[in-house]
C-alpha atoms as a PDB file:
ATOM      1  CA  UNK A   1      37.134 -31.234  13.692  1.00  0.00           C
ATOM      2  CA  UNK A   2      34.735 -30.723  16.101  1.00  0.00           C
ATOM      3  CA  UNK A   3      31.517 -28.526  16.323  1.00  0.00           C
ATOM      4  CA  UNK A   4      30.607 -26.226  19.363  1.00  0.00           C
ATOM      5  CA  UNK A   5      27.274 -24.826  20.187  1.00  0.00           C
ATOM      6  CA  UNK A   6      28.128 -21.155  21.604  1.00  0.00           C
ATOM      7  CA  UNK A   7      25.954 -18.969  23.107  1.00  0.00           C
ATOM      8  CA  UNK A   8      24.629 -16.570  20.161  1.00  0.00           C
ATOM      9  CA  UNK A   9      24.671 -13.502  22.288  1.00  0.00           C
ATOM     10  CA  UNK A  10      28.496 -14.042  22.566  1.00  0.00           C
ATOM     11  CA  UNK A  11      29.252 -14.260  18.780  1.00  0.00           C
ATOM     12  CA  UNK A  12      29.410 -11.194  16.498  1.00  0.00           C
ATOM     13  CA  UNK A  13      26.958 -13.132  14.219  1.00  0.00           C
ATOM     14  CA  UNK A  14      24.620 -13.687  16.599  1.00  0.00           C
ATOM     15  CA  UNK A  15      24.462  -9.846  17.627  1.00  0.00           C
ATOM     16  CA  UNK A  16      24.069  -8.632  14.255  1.00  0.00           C
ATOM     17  CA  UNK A  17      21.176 -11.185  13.678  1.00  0.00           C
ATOM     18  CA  UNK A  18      19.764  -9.741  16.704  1.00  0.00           C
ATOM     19  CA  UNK A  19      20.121  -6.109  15.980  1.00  0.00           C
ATOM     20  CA  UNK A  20      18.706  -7.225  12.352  1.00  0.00           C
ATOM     21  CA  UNK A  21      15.619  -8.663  13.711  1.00  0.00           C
ATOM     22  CA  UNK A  22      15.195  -5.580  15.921  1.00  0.00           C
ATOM     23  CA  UNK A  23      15.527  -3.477  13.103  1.00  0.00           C
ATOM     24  CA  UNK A  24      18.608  -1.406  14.574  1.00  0.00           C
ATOM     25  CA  UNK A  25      20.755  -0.189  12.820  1.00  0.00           C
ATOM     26  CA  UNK A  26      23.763  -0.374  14.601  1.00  0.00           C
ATOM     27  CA  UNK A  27      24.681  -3.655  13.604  1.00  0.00           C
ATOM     28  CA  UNK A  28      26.581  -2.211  10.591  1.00  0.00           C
ATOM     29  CA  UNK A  29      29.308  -1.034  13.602  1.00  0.00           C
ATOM     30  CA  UNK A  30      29.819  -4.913  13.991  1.00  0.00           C
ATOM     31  CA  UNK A  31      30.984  -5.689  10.237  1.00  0.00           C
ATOM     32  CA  UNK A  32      34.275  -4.857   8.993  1.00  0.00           C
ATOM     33  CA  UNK A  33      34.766  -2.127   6.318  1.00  0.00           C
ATOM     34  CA  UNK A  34      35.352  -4.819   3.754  1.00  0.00           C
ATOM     35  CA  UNK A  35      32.553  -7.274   4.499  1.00  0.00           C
ATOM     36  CA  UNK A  36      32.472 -10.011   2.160  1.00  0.00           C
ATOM     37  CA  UNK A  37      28.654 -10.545   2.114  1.00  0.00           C
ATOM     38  CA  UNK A  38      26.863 -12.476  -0.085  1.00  0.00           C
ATOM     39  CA  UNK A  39      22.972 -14.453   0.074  1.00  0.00           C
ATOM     40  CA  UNK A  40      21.914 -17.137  -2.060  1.00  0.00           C
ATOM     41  CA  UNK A  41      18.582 -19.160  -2.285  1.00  0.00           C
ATOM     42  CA  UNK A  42      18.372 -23.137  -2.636  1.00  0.00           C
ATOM     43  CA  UNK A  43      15.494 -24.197  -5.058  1.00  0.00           C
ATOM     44  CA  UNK A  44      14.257 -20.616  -4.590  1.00  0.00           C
ATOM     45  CA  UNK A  45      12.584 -18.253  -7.523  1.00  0.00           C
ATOM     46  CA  UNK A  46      14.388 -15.549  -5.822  1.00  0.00           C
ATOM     47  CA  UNK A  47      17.191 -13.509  -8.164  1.00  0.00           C
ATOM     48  CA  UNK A  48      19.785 -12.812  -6.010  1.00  0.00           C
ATOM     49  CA  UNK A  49      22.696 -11.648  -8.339  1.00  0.00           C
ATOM     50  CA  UNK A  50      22.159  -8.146  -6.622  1.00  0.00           C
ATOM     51  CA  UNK A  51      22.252  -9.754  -2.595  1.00  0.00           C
ATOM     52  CA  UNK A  52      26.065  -9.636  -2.529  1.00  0.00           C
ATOM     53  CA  UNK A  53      28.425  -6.726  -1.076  1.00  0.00           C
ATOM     54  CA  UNK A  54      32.370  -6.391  -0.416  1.00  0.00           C
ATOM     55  CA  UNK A  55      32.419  -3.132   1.551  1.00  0.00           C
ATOM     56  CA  UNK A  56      30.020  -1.740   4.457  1.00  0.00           C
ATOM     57  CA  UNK A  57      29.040   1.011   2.095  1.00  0.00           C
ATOM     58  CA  UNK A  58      27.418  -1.463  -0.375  1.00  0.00           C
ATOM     59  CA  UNK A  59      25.848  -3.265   2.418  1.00  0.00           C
ATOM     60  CA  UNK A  60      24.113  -0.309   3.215  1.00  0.00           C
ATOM     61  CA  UNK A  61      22.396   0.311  -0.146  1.00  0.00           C
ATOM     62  CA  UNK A  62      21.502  -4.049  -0.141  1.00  0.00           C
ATOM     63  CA  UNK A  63      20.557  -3.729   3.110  1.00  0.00           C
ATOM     64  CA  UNK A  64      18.226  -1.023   2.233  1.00  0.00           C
ATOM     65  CA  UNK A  65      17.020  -2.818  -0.556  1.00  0.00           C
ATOM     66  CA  UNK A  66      16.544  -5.984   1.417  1.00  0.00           C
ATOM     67  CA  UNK A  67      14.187  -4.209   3.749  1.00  0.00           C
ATOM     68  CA  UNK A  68      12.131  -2.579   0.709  1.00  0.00           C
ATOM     69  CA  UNK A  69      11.422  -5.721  -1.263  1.00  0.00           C
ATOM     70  CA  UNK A  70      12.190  -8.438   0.840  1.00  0.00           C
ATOM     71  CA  UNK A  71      11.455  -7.903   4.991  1.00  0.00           C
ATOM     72  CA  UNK A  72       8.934  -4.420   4.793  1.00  0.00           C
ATOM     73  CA  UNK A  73       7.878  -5.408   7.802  1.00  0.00           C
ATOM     74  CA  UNK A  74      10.812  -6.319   9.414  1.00  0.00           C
ATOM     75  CA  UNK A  75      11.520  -9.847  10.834  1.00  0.00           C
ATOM     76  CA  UNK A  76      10.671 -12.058  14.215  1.00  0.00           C
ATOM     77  CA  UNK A  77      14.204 -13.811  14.961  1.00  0.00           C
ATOM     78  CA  UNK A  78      12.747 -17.274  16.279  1.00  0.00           C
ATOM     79  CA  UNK A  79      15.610 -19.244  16.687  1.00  0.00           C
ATOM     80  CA  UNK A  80      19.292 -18.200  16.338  1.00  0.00           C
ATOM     81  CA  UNK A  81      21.669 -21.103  16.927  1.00  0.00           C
ATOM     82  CA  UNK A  82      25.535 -21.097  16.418  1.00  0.00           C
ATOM     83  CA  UNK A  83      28.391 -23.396  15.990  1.00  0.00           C
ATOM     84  CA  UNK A  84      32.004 -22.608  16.492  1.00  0.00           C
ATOM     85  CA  UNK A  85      34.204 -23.913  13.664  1.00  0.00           C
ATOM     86  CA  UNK A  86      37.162 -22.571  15.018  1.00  0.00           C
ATOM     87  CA  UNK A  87      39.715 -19.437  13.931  1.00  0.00           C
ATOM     88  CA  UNK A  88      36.650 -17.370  14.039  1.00  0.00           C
ATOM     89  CA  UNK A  89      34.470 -19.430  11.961  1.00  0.00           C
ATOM     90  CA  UNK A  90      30.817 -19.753  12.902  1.00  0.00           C
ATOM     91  CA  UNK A  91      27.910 -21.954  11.158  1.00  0.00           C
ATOM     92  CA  UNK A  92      24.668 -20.419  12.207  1.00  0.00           C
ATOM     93  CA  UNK A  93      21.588 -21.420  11.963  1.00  0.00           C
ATOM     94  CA  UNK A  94      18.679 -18.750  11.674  1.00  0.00           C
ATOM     95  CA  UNK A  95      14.978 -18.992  11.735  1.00  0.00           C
ATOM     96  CA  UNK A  96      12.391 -16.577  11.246  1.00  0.00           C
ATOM     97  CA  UNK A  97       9.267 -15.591  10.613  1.00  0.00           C
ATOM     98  CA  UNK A  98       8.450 -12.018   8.516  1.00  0.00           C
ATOM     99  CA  UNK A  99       6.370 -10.570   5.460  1.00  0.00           C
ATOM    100  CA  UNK A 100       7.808 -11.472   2.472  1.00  0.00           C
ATOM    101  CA  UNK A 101       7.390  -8.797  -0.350  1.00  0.00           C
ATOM    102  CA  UNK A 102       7.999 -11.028  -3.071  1.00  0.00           C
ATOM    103  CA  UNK A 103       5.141 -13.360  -1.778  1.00  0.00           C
ATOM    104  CA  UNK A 104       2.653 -10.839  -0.302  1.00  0.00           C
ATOM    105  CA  UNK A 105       2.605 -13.150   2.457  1.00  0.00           C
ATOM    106  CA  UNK A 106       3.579 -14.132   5.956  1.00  0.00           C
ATOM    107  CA  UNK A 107       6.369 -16.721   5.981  1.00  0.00           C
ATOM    108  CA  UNK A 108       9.009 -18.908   7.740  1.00  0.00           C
ATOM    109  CA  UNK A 109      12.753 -19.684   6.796  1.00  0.00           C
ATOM    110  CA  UNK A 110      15.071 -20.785   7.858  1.00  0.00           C
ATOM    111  CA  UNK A 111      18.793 -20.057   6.772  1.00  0.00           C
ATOM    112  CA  UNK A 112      22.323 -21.144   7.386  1.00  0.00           C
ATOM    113  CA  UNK A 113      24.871 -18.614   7.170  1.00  0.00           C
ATOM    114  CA  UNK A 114      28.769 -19.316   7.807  1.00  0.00           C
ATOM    115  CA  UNK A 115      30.488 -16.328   8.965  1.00  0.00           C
ATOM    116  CA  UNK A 116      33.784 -15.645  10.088  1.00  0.00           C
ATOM    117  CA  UNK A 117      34.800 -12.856  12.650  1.00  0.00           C
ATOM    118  CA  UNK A 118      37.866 -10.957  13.502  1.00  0.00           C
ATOM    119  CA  UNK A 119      38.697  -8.196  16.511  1.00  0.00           C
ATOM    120  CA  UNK A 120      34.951  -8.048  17.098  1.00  0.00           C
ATOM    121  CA  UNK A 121      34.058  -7.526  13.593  1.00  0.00           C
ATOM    122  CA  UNK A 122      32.283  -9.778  10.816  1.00  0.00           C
ATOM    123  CA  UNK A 123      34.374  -9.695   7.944  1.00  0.00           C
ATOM    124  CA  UNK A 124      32.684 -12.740   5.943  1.00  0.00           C
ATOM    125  CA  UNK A 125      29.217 -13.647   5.393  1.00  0.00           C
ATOM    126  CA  UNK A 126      27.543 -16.452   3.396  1.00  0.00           C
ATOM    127  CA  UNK A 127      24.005 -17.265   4.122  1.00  0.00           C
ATOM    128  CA  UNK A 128      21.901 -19.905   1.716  1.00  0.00           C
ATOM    129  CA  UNK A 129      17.959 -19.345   2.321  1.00  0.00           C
ATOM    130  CA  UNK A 130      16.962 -23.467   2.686  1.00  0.00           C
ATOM    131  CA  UNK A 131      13.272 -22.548   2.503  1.00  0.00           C
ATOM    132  CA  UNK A 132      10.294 -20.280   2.518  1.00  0.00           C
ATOM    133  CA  UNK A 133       7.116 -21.767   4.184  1.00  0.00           C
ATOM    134  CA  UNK A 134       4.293 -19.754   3.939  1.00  0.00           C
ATOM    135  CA  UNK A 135       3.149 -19.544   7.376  1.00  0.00           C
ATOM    136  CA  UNK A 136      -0.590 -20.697   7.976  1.00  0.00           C
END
């Protein structure tokens, strides 16, 4: 197996990260009605039992969530690479900087998220948080 860089722009992942970090809302028209979404955290005090959806609808309500306790002041994409896998699989790696409510502080992190897309949609969603640097 082999691993492609792609252009983010062109991958459904890499639009919705985009729309995410400009904080519009659209992106939910690029994930299927039965996403299969889930975050986790590595080494991380975080509880994320709640950070995991399996329809659009329930995205909504941990997306809302996410952006109440989590991002309240949104989030600066600053890097958004992706790898084709093949069959629609995509290992992406995304780095950012934002206000973490948890932390009261400004921080970086960077994430890896596999994904898998299908007729323009994301269907499938795993991202593991690696780190949170608080930012000097």
């Amino acid at each position: 197996m082999q691993i492609t860089p792609v252009n983010a722009d062109k991958t459904v992942i890499g639009q919705v990260l985009a729309k995410f970090a400009a904080g519009d809302p659209s992106m939910l028209g690029l994930m299927s009605e039965n996403i299969d979404f889930s975050r986790d955290h590595f080494r991380d005090e975080a509880d994320t039992d709640w950070q995991q959806a399996g329809t659009r609808d329930a995205l909504v309500s941990l997306l809302g969530r996410l952006a109440e306790e989590v991002f309240p002041q949104g989030t600066e994409a600053l890097g958004i690479d992706c790898f084709e896998l093949g069959a629609g699989w995509y290992l992406t790696c995304f780095n950012q900087r934002f206000f973490y409510g948890l932390r009261q502080r400004e921080v970086t992190s960077l994430t890896y998220i596999i994904s898998h897309e299908a007729d323009g949609l994301l269907d499938y969603f795993r991202e593991t948080v690696t780190n949170i640097v608080d930012a000097p």
